[in-house]
C-alpha atoms as a PDB file:
ATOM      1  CA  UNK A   1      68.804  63.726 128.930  1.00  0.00           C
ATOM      2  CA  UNK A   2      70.424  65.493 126.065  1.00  0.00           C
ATOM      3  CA  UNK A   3      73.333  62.734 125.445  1.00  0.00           C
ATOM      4  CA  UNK A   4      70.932  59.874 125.435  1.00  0.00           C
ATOM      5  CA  UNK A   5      68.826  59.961 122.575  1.00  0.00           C
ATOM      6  CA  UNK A   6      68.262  57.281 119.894  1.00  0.00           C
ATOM      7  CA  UNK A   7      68.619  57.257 116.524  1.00  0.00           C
ATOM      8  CA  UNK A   8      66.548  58.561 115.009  1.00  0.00           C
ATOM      9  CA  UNK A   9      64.216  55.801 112.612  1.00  0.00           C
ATOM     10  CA  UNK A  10      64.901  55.319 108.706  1.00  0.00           C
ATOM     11  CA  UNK A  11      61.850  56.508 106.673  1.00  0.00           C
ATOM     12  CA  UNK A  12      60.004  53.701 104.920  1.00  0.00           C
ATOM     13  CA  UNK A  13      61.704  54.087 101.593  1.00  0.00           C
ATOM     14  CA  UNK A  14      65.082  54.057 103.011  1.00  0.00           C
ATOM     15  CA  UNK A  15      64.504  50.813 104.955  1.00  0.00           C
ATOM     16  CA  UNK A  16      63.161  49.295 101.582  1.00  0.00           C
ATOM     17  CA  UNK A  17      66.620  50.530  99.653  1.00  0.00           C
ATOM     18  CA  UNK A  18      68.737  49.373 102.391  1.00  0.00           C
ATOM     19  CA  UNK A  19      66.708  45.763 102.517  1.00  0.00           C
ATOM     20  CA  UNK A  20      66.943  45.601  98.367  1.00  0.00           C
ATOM     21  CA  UNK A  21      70.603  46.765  98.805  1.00  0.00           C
ATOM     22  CA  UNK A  22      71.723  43.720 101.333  1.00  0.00           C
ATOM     23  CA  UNK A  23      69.317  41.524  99.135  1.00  0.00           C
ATOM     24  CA  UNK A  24      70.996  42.577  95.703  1.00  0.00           C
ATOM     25  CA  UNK A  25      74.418  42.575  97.465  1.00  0.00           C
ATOM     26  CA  UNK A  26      74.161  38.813  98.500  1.00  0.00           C
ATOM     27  CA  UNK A  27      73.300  37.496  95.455  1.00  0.00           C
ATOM     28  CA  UNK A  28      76.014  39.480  93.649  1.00  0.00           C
ATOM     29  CA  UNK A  29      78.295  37.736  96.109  1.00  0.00           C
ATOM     30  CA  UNK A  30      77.451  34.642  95.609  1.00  0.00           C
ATOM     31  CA  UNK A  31      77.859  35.074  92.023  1.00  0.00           C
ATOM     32  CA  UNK A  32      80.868  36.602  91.493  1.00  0.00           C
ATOM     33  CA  UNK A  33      82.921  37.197  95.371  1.00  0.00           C
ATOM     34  CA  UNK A  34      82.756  40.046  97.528  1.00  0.00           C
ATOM     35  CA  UNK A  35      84.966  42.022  95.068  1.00  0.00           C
ATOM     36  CA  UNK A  36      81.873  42.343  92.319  1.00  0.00           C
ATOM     37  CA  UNK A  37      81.609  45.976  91.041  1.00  0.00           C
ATOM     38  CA  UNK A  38      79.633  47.970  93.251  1.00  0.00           C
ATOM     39  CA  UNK A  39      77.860  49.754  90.395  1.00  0.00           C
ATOM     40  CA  UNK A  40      76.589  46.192  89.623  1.00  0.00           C
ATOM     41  CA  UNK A  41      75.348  46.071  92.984  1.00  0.00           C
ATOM     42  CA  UNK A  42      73.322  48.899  92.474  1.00  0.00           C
ATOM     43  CA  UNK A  43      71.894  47.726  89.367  1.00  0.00           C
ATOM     44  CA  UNK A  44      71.052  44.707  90.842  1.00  0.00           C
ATOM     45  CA  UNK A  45      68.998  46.807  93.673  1.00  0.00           C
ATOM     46  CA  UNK A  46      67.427  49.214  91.003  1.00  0.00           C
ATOM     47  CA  UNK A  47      69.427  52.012  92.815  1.00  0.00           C
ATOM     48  CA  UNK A  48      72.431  54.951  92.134  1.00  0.00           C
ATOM     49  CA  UNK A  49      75.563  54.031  93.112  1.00  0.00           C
ATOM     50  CA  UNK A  50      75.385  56.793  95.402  1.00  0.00           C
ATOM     51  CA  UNK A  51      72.729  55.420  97.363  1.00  0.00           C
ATOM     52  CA  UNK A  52      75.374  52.052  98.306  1.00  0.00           C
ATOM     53  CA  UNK A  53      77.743  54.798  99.466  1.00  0.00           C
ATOM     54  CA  UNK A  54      74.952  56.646 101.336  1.00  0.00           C
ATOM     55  CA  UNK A  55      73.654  53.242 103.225  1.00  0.00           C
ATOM     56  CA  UNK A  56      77.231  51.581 103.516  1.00  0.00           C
ATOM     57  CA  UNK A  57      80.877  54.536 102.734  1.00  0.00           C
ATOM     58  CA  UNK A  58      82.548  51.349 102.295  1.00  0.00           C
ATOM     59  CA  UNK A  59      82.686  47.916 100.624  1.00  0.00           C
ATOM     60  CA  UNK A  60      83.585  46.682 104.202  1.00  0.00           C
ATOM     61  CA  UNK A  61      80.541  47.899 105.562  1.00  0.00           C
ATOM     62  CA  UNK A  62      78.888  46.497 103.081  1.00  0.00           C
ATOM     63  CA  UNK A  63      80.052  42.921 103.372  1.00  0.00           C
ATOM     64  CA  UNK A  64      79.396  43.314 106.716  1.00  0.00           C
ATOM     65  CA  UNK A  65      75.829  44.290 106.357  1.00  0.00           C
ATOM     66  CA  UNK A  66      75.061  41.402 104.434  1.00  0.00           C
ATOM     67  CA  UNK A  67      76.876  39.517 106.918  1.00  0.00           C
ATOM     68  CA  UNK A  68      74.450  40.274 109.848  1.00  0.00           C
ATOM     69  CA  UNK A  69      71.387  40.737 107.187  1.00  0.00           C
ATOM     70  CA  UNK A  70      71.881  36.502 106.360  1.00  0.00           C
ATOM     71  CA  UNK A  71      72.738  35.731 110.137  1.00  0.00           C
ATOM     72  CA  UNK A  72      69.772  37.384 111.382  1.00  0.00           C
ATOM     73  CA  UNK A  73      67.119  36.012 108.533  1.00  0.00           C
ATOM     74  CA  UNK A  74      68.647  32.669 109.781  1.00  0.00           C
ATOM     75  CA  UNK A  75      68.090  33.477 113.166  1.00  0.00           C
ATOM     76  CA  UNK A  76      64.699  34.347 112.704  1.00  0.00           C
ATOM     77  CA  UNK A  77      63.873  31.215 111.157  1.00  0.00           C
ATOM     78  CA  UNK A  78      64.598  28.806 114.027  1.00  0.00           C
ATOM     79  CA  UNK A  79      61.664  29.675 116.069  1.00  0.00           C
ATOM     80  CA  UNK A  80      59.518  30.318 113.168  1.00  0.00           C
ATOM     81  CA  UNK A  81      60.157  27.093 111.403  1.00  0.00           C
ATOM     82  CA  UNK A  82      59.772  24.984 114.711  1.00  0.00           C
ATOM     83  CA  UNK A  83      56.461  26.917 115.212  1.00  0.00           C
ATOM     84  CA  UNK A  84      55.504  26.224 111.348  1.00  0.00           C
ATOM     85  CA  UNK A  85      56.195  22.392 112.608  1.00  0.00           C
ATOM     86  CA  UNK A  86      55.409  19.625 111.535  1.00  0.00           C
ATOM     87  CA  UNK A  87      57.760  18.012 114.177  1.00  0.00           C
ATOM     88  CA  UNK A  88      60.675  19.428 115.354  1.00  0.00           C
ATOM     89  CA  UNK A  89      63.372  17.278 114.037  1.00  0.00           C
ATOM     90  CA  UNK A  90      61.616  18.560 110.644  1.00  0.00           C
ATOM     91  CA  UNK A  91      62.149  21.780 112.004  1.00  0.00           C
ATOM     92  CA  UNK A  92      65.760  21.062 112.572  1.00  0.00           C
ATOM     93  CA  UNK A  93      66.616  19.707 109.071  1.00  0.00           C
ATOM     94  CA  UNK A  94      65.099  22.535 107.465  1.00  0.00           C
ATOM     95  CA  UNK A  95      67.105  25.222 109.703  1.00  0.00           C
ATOM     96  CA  UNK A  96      69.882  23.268 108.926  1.00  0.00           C
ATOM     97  CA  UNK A  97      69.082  23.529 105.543  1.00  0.00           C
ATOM     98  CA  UNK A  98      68.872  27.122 105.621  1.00  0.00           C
ATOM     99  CA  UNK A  99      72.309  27.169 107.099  1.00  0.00           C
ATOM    100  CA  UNK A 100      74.015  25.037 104.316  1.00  0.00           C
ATOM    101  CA  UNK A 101      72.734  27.482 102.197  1.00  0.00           C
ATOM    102  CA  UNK A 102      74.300  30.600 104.725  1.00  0.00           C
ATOM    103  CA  UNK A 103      77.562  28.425 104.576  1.00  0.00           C
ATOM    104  CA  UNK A 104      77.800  27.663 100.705  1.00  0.00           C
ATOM    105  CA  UNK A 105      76.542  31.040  99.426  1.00  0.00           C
ATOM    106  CA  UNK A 106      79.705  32.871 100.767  1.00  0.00           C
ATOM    107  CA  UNK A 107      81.583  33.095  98.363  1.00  0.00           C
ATOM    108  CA  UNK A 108      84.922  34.666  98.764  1.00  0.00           C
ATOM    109  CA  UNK A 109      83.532  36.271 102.437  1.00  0.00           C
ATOM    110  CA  UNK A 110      86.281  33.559 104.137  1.00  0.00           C
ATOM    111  CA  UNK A 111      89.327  35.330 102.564  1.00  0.00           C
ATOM    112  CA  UNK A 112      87.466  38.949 103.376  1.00  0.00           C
ATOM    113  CA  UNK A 113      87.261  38.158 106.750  1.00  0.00           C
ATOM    114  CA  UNK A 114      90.860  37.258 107.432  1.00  0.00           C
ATOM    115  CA  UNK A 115      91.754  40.892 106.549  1.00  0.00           C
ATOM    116  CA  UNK A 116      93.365  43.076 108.600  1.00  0.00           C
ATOM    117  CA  UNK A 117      90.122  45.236 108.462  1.00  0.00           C
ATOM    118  CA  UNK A 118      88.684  45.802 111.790  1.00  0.00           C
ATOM    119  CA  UNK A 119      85.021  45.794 110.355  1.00  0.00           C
ATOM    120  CA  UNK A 120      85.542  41.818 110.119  1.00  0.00           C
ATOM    121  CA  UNK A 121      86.811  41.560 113.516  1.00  0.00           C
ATOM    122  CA  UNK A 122      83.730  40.448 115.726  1.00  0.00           C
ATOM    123  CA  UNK A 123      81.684  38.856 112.849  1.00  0.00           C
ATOM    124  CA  UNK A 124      82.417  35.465 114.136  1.00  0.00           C
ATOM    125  CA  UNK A 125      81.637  36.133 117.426  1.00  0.00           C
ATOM    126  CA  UNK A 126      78.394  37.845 116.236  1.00  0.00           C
ATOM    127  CA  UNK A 127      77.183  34.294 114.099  1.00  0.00           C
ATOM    128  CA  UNK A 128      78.268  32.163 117.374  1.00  0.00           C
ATOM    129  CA  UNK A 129      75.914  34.646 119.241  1.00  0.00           C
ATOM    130  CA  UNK A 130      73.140  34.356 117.008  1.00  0.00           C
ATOM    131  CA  UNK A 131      72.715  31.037 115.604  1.00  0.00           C
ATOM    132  CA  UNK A 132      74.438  28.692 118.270  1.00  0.00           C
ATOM    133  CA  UNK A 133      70.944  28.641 120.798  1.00  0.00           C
ATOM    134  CA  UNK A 134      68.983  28.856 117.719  1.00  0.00           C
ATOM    135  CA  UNK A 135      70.512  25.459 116.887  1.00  0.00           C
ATOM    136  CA  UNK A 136      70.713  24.554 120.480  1.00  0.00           C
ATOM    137  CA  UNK A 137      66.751  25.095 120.658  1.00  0.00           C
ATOM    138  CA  UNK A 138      66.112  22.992 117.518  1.00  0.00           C
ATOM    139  CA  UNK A 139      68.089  19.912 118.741  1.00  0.00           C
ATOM    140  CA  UNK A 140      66.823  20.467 122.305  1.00  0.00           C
ATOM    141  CA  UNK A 141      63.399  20.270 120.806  1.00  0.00           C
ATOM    142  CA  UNK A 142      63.817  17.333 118.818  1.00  0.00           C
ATOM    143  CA  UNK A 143      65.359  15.573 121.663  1.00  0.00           C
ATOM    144  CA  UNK A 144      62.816  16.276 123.953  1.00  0.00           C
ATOM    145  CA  UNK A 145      60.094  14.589 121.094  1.00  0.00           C
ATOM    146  CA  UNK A 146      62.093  11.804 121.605  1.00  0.00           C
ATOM    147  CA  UNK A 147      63.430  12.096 117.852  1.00  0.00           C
ATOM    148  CA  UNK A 148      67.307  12.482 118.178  1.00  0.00           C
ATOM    149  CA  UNK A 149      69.376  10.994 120.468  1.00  0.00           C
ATOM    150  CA  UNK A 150      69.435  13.660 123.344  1.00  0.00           C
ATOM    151  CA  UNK A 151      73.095  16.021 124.124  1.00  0.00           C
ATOM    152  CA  UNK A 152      74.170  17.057 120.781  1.00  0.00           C
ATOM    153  CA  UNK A 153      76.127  19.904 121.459  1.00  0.00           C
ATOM    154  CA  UNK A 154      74.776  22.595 119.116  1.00  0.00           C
ATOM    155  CA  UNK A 155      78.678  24.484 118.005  1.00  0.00           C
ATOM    156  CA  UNK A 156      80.227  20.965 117.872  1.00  0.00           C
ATOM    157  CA  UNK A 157      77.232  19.990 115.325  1.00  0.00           C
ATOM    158  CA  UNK A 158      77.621  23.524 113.674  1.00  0.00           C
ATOM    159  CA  UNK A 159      81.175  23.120 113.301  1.00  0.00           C
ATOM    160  CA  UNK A 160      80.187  19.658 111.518  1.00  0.00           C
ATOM    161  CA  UNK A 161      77.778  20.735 109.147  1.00  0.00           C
ATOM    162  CA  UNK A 162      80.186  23.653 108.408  1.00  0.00           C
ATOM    163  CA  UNK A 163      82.888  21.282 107.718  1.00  0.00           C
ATOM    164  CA  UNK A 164      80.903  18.786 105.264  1.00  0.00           C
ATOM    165  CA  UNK A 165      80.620  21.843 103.655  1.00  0.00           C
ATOM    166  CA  UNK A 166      83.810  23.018 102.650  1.00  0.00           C
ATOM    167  CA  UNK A 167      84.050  21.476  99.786  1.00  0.00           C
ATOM    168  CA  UNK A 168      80.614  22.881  98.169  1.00  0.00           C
ATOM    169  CA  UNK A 169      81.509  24.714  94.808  1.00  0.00           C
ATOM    170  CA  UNK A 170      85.358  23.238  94.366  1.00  0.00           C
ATOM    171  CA  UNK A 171      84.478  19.588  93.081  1.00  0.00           C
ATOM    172  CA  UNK A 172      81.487  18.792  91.041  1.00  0.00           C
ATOM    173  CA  UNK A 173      80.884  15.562  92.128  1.00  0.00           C
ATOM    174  CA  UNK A 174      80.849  16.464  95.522  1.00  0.00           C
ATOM    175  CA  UNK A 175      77.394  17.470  97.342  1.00  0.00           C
ATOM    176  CA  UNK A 176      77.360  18.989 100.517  1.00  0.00           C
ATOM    177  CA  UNK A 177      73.343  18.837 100.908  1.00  0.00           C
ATOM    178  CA  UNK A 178      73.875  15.120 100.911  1.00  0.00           C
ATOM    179  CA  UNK A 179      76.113  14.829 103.153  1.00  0.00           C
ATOM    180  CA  UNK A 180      74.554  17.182 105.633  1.00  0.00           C
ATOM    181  CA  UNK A 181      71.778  15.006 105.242  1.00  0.00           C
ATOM    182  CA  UNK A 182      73.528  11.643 106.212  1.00  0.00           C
ATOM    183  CA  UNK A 183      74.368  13.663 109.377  1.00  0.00           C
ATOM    184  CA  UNK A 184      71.531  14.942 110.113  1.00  0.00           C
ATOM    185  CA  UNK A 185      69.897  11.305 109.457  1.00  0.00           C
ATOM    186  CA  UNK A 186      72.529   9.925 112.371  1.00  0.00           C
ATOM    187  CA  UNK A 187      70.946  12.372 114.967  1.00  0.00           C
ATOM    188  CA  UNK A 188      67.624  10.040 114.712  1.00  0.00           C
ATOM    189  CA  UNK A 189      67.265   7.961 118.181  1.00  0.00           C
ATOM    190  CA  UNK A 190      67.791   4.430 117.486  1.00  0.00           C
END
């Protein structure tokens, strides 16, 4: 069929500068917003500034890349760290730590994505899709080892670990790995 072909692969190289790209992108965000120069993007990635504009034509795409790159590596490591073991309500602490990390390391993303730029639009949707039955598997898991009290709901403890960490970054005093803790420390069956 002539109108149903794929896409066609990225070479090797180009997957490398793309993954180096979304790597050197997030931690430019996290140091200095979303709004960081794109040339020191590229610097950070050991790449032209043409290549950004080859991989992503704008900084929306861009943000948006990094977006999905973070929501997928978290993704992937639900299954892999309940594999890894050594119980599953380890398992679940350390995804959980992952995901304070997703939370607290976006920097300036929360005022990007209540633009009116349609790029932004299903990002939400697209996390809720993606890490929602990973967490859902990791408390089903340690419920079923008898090691948290069973029916968590996975969004409703999402939304709570996303909350405790609002505050990350604005007060010094205030640590939002603790406090995740705590709450993850009250999921233990009694």
């Amino acid at each position: 069929m002539a109108g149903s072909q794929a896409a066609p692969k990225k070479r090797a190289d180009a997957r490398r500068n793309e993954k180096a790209l979304l790597d050197a992108a997030a931690a430019a965000f996290v140091a200095s917003g979303v709004d960081v120069p794109v040339r020191e993007i590229a610097a950070r990635a050991g790449v032209g500034v043409g290549t950004i504009y080859r991989h992503f034509p704008t900084r929306a795409d861009l943000i948006v890349a990094v977006y999905r790159h973070q929501v997928e590596a978290c993704a992937a490591a639900g299954p892999d760290l309940l594999a890894a073991g050594p119980t599953p309500y380890d398992a679940l602490a350390n995804w959980i730590n992952l995901f304070v990390d997703f939370l607290v390391t976006k920097h300036g993303l929360a005022e990007a994505m209540q633009s009116e730029d349609a790029s932004f639009q299903s990002l939400h949707a697209y996390f809720i899709d993606r890490l929602v039955p990973v967490c859902a598997r990791l408390l089903e898991a340690a419920a079923d080892a008898g090691q948290i009290e069973p029916g968590m709901d996975a969004l409703s403890f999402m939304r709570g670990v996303g909350n405790l960490c609002v505050g990350a970054g604005k007060e010094g005093a205030y640590d939002a790995r603790r406090m995740v803790a705590l709450l993850i420390a009250g999921l233990r069956e009694r």
